[in-house]
PDB file of N, CA and C in Angstrom:
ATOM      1  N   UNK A   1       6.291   4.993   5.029  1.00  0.00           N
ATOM      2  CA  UNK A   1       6.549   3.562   4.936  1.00  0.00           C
ATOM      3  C   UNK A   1       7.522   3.144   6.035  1.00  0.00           C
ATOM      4  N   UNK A   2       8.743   3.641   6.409  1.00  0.00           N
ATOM      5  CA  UNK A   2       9.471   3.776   7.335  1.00  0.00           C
ATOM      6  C   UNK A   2       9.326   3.575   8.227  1.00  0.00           C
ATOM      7  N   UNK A   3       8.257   4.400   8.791  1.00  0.00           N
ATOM      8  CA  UNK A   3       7.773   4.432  10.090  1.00  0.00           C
ATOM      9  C   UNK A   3       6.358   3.521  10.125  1.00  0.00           C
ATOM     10  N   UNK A   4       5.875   2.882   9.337  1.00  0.00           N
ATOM     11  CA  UNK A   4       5.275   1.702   9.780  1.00  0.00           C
ATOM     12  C   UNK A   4       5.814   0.650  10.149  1.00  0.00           C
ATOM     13  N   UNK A   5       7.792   0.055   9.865  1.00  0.00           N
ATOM     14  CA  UNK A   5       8.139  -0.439  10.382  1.00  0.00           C
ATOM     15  C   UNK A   5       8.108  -0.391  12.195  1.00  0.00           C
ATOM     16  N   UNK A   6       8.240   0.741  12.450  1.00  0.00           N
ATOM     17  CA  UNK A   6       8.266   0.524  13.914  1.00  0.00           C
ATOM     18  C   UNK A   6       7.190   0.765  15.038  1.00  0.00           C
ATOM     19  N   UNK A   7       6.149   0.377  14.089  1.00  0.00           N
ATOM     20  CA  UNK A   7       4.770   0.061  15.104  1.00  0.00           C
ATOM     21  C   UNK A   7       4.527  -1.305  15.326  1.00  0.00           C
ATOM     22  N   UNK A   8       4.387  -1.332  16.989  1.00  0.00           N
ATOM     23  CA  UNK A   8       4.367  -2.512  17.262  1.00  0.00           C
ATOM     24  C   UNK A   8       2.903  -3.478  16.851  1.00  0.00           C
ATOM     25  N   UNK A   9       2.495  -4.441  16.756  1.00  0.00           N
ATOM     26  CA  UNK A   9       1.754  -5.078  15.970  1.00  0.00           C
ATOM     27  C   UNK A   9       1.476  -6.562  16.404  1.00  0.00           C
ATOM     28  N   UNK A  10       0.492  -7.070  16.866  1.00  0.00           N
ATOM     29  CA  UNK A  10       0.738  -8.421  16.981  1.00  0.00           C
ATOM     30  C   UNK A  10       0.976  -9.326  16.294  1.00  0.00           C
ATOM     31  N   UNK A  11       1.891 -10.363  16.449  1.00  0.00           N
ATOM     32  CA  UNK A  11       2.660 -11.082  15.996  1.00  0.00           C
ATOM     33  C   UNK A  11       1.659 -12.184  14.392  1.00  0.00           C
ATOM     34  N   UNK A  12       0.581 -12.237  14.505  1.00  0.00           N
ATOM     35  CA  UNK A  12      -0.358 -12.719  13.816  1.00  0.00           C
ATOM     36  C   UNK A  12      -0.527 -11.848  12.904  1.00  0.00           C
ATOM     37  N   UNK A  13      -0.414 -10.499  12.946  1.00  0.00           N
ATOM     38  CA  UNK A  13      -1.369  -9.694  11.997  1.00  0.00           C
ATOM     39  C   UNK A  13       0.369  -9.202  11.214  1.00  0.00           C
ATOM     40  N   UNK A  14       1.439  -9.955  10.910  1.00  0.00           N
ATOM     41  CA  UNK A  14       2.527  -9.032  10.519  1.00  0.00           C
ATOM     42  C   UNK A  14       2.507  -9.760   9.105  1.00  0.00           C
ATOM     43  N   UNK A  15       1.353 -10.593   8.457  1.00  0.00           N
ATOM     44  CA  UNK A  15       1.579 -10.584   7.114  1.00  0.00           C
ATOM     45  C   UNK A  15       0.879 -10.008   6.331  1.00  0.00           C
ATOM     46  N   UNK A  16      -0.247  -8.765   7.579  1.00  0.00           N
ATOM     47  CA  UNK A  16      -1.243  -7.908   6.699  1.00  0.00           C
ATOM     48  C   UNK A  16      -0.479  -6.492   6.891  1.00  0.00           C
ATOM     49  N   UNK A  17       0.052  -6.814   7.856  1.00  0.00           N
ATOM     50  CA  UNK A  17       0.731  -5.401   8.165  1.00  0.00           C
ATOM     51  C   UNK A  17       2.619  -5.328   7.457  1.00  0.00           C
ATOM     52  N   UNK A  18       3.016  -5.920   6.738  1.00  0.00           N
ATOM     53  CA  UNK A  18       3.951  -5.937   6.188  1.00  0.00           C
ATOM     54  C   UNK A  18       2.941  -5.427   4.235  1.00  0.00           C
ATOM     55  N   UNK A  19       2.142  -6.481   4.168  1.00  0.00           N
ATOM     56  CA  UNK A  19       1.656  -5.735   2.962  1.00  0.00           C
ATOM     57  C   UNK A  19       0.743  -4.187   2.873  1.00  0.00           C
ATOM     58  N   UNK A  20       0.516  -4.132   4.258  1.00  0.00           N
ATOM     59  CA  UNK A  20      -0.411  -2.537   3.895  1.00  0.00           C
ATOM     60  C   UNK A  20       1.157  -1.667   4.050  1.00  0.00           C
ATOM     61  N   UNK A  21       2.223  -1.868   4.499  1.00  0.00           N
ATOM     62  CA  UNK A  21       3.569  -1.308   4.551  1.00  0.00           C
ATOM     63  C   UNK A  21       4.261  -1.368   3.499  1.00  0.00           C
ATOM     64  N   UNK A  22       4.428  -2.035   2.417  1.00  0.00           N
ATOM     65  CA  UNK A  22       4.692  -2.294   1.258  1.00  0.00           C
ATOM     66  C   UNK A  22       3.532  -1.811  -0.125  1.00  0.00           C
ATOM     67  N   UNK A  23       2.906  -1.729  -0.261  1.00  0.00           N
ATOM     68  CA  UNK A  23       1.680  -0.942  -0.552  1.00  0.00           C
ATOM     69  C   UNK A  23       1.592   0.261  -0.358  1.00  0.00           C
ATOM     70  N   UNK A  24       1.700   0.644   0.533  1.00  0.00           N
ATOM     71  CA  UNK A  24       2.093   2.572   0.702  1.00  0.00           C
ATOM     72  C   UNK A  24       3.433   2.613   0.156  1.00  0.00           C
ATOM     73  N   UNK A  25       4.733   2.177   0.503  1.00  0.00           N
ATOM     74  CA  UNK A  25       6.105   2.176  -0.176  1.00  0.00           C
ATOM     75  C   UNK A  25       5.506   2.467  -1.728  1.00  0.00           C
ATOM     76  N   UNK A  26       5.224   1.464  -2.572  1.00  0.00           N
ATOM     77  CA  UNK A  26       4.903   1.484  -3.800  1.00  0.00           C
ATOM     78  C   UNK A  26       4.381   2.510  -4.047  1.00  0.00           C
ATOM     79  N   UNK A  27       3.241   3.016  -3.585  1.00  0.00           N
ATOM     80  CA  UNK A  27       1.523   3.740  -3.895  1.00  0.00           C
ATOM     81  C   UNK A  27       2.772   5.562  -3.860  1.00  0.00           C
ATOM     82  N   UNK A  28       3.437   5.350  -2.688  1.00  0.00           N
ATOM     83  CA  UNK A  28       3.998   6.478  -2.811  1.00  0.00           C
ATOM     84  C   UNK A  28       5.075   7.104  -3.695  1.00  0.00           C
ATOM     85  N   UNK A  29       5.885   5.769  -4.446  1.00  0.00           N
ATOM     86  CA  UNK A  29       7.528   5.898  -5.507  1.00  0.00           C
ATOM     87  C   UNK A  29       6.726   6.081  -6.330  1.00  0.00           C
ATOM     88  N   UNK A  30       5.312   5.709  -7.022  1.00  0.00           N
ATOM     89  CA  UNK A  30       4.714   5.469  -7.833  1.00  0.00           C
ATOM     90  C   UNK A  30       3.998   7.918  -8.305  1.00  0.00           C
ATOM     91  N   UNK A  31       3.736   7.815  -7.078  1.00  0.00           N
ATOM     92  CA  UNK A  31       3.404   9.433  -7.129  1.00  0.00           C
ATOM     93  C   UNK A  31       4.120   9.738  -7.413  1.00  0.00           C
ATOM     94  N   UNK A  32       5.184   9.840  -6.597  1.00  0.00           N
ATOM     95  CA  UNK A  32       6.774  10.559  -6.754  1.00  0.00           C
ATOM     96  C   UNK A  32       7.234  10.741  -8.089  1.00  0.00           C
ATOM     97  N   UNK A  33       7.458   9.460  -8.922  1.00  0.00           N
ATOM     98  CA  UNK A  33       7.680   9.303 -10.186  1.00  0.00           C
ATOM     99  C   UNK A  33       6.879   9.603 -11.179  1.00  0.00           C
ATOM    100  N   UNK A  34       5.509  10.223 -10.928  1.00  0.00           N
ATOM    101  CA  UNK A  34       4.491  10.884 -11.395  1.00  0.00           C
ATOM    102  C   UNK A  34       4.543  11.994 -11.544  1.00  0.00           C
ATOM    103  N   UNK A  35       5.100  12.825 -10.373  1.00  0.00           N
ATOM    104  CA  UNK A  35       5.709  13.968 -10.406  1.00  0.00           C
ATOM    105  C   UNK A  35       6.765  14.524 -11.048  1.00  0.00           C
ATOM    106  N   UNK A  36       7.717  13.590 -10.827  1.00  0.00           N
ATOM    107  CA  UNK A  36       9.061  13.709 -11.574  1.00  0.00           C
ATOM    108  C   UNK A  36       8.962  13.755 -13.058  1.00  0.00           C
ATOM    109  N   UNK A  37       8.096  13.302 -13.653  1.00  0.00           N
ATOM    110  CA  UNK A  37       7.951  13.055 -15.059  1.00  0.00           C
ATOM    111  C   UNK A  37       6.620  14.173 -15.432  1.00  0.00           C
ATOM    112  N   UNK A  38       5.815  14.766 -14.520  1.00  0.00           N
ATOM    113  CA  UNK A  38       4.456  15.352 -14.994  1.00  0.00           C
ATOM    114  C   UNK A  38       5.007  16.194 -16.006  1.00  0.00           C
ATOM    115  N   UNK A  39       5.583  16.544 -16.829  1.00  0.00           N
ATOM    116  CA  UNK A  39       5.605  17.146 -17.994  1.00  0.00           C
ATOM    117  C   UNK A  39       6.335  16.498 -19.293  1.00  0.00           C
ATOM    118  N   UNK A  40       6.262  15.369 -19.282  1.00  0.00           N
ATOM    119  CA  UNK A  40       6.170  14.218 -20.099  1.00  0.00           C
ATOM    120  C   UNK A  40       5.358  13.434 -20.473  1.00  0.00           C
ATOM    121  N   UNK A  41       4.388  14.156 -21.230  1.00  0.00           N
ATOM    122  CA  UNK A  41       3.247  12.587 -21.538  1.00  0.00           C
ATOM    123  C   UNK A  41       3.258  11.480 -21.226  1.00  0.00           C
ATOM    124  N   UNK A  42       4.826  11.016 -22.626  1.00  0.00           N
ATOM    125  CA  UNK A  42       4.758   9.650 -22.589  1.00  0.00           C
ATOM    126  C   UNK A  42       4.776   8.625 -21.404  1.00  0.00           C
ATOM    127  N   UNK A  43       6.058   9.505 -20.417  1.00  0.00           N
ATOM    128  CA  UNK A  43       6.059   9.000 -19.005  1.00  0.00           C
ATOM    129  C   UNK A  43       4.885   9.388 -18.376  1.00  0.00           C
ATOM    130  N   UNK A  44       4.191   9.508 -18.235  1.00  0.00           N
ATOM    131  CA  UNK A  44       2.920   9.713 -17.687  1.00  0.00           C
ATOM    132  C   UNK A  44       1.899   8.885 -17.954  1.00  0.00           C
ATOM    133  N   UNK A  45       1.769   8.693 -19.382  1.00  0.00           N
ATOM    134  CA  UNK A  45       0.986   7.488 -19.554  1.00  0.00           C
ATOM    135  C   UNK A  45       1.233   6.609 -19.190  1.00  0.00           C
ATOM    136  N   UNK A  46       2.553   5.893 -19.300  1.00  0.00           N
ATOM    137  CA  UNK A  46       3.155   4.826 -18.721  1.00  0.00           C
ATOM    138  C   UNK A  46       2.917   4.498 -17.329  1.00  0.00           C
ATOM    139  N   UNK A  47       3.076   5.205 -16.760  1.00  0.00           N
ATOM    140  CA  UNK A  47       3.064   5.070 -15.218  1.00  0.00           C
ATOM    141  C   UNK A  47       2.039   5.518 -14.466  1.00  0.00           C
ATOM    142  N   UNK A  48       0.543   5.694 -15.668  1.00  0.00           N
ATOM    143  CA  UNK A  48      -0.674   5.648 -15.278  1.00  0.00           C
ATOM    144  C   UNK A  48      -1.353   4.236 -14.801  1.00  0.00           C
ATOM    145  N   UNK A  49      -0.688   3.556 -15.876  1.00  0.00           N
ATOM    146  CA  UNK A  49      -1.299   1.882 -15.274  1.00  0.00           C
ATOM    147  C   UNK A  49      -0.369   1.231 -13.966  1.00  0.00           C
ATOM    148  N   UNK A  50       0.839   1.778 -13.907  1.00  0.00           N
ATOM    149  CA  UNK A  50       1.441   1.392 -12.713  1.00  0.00           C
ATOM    150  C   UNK A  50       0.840   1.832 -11.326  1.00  0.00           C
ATOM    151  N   UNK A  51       0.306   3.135 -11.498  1.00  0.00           N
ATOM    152  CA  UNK A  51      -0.215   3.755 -10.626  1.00  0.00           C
ATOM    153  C   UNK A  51      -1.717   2.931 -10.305  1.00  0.00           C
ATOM    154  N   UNK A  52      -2.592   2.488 -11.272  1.00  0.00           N
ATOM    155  CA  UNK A  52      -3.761   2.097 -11.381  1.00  0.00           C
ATOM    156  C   UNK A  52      -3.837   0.415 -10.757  1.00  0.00           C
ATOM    157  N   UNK A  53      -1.882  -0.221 -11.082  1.00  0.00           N
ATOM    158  CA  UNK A  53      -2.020  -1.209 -10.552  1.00  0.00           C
ATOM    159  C   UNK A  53      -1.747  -0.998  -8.902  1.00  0.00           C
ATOM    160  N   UNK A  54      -0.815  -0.085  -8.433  1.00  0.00           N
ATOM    161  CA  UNK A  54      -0.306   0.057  -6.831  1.00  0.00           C
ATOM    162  C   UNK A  54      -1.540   0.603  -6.592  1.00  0.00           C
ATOM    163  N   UNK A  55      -2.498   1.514  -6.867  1.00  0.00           N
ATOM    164  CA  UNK A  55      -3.529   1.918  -6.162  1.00  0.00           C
ATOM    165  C   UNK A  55      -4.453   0.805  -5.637  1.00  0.00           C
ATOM    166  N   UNK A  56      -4.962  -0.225  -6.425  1.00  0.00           N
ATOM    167  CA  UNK A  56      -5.438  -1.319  -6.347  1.00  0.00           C
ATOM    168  C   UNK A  56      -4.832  -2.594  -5.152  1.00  0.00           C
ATOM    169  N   UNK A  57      -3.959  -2.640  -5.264  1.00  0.00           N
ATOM    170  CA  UNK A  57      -3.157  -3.115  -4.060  1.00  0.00           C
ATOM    171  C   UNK A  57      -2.882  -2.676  -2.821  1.00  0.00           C
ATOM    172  N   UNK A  58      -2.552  -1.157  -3.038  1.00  0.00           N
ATOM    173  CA  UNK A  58      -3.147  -0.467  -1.397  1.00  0.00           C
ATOM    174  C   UNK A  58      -4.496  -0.566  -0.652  1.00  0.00           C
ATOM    175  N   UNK A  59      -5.735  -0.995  -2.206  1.00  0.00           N
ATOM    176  CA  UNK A  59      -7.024  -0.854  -1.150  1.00  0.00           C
ATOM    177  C   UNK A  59      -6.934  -2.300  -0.723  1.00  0.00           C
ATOM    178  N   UNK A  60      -6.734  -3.282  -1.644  1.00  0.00           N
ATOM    179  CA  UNK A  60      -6.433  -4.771  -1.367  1.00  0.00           C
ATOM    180  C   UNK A  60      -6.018  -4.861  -0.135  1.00  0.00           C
ATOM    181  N   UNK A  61      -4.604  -4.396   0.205  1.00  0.00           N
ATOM    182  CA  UNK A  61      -3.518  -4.252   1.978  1.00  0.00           C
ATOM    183  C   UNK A  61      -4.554  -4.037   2.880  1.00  0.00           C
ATOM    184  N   UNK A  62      -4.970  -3.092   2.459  1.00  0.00           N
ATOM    185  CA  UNK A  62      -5.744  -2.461   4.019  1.00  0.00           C
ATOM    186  C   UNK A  62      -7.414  -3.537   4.035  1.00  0.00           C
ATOM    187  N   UNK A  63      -7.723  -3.760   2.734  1.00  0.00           N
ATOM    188  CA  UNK A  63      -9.002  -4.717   3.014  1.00  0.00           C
ATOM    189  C   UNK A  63      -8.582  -5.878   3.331  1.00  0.00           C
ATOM    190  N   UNK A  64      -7.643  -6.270   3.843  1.00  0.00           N
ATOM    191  CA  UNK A  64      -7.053  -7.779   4.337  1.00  0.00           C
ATOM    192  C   UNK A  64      -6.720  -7.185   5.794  1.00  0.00           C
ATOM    193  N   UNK A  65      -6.598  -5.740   6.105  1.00  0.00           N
ATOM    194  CA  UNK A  65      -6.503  -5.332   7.353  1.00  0.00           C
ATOM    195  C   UNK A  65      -7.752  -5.473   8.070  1.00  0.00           C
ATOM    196  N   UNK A  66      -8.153  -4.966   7.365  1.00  0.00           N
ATOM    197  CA  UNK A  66      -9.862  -4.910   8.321  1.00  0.00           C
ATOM    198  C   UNK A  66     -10.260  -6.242   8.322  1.00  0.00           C
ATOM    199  N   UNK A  67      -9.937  -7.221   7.846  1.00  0.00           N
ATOM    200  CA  UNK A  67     -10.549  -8.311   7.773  1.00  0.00           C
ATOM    201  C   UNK A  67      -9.880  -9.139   8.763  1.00  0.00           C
ATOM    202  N   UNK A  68      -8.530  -9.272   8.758  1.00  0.00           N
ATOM    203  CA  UNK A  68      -7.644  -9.294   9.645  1.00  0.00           C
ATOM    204  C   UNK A  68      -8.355  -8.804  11.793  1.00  0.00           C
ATOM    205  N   UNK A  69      -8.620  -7.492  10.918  1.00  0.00           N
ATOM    206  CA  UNK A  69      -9.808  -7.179  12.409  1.00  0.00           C
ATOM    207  C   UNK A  69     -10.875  -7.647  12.824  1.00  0.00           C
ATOM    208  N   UNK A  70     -11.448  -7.888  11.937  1.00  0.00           N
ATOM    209  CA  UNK A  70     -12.894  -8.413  12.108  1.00  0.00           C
ATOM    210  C   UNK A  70     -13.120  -9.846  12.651  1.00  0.00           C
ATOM    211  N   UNK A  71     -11.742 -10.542  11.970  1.00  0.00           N
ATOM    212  CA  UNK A  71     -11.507 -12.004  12.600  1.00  0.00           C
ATOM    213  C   UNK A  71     -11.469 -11.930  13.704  1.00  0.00           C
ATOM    214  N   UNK A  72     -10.225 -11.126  14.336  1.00  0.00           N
ATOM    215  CA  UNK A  72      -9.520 -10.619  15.737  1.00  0.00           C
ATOM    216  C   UNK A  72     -10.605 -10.456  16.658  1.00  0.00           C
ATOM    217  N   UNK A  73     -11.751  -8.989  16.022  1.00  0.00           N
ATOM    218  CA  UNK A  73     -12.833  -8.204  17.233  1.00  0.00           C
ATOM    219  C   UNK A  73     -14.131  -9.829  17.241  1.00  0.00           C
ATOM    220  N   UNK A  74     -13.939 -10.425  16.737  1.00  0.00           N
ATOM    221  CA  UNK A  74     -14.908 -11.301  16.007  1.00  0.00           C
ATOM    222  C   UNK A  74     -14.686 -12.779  17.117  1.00  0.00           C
ATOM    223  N   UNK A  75     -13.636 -12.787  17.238  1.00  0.00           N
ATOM    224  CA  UNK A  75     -13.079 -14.226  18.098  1.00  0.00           C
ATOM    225  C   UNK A  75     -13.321 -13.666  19.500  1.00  0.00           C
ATOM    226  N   UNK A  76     -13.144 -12.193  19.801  1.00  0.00           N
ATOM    227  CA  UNK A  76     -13.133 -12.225  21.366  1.00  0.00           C
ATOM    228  C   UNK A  76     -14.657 -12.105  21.832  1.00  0.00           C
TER     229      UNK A  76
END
């Protein structure tokens, strides 16, 4: 996540590229804390639908990326 801050990006595409950057942040605390808890059910269940919701939002980020492209490869 970190290091998607410092890829450069054109100035147009930094409200798809701030959410596919925020979207991995999540998609990844979300594992992490999956891990941390894997021998806890209850926490596990719990943070199955969290997971089910950040997974959903990472494909969302990146399908506003490509689309984002397609506009871009599409105009020239």
């Amino acid at each position: 996540e970190k290091n998607l801050t410092y890829v450069r990006i054109p100035q147009d595409a930094a409200p798809e590229h701030l959410r596919v950057t925020n979207a991995i942040g999540a998609y990844a605390e979300t594992l992490e804390r999956m891990i941390h808890f894997a021998k806890d059910p209850l926490a596990t269940m719990a943070l199955l639908r969290t997971y089910n919701e950040r997974e959903r939002e990472f494909d969302l980020a990146f399908d506003a990326l490509v689309k984002y492209y397609a506009r871009k490869v599409g105009n020239n």
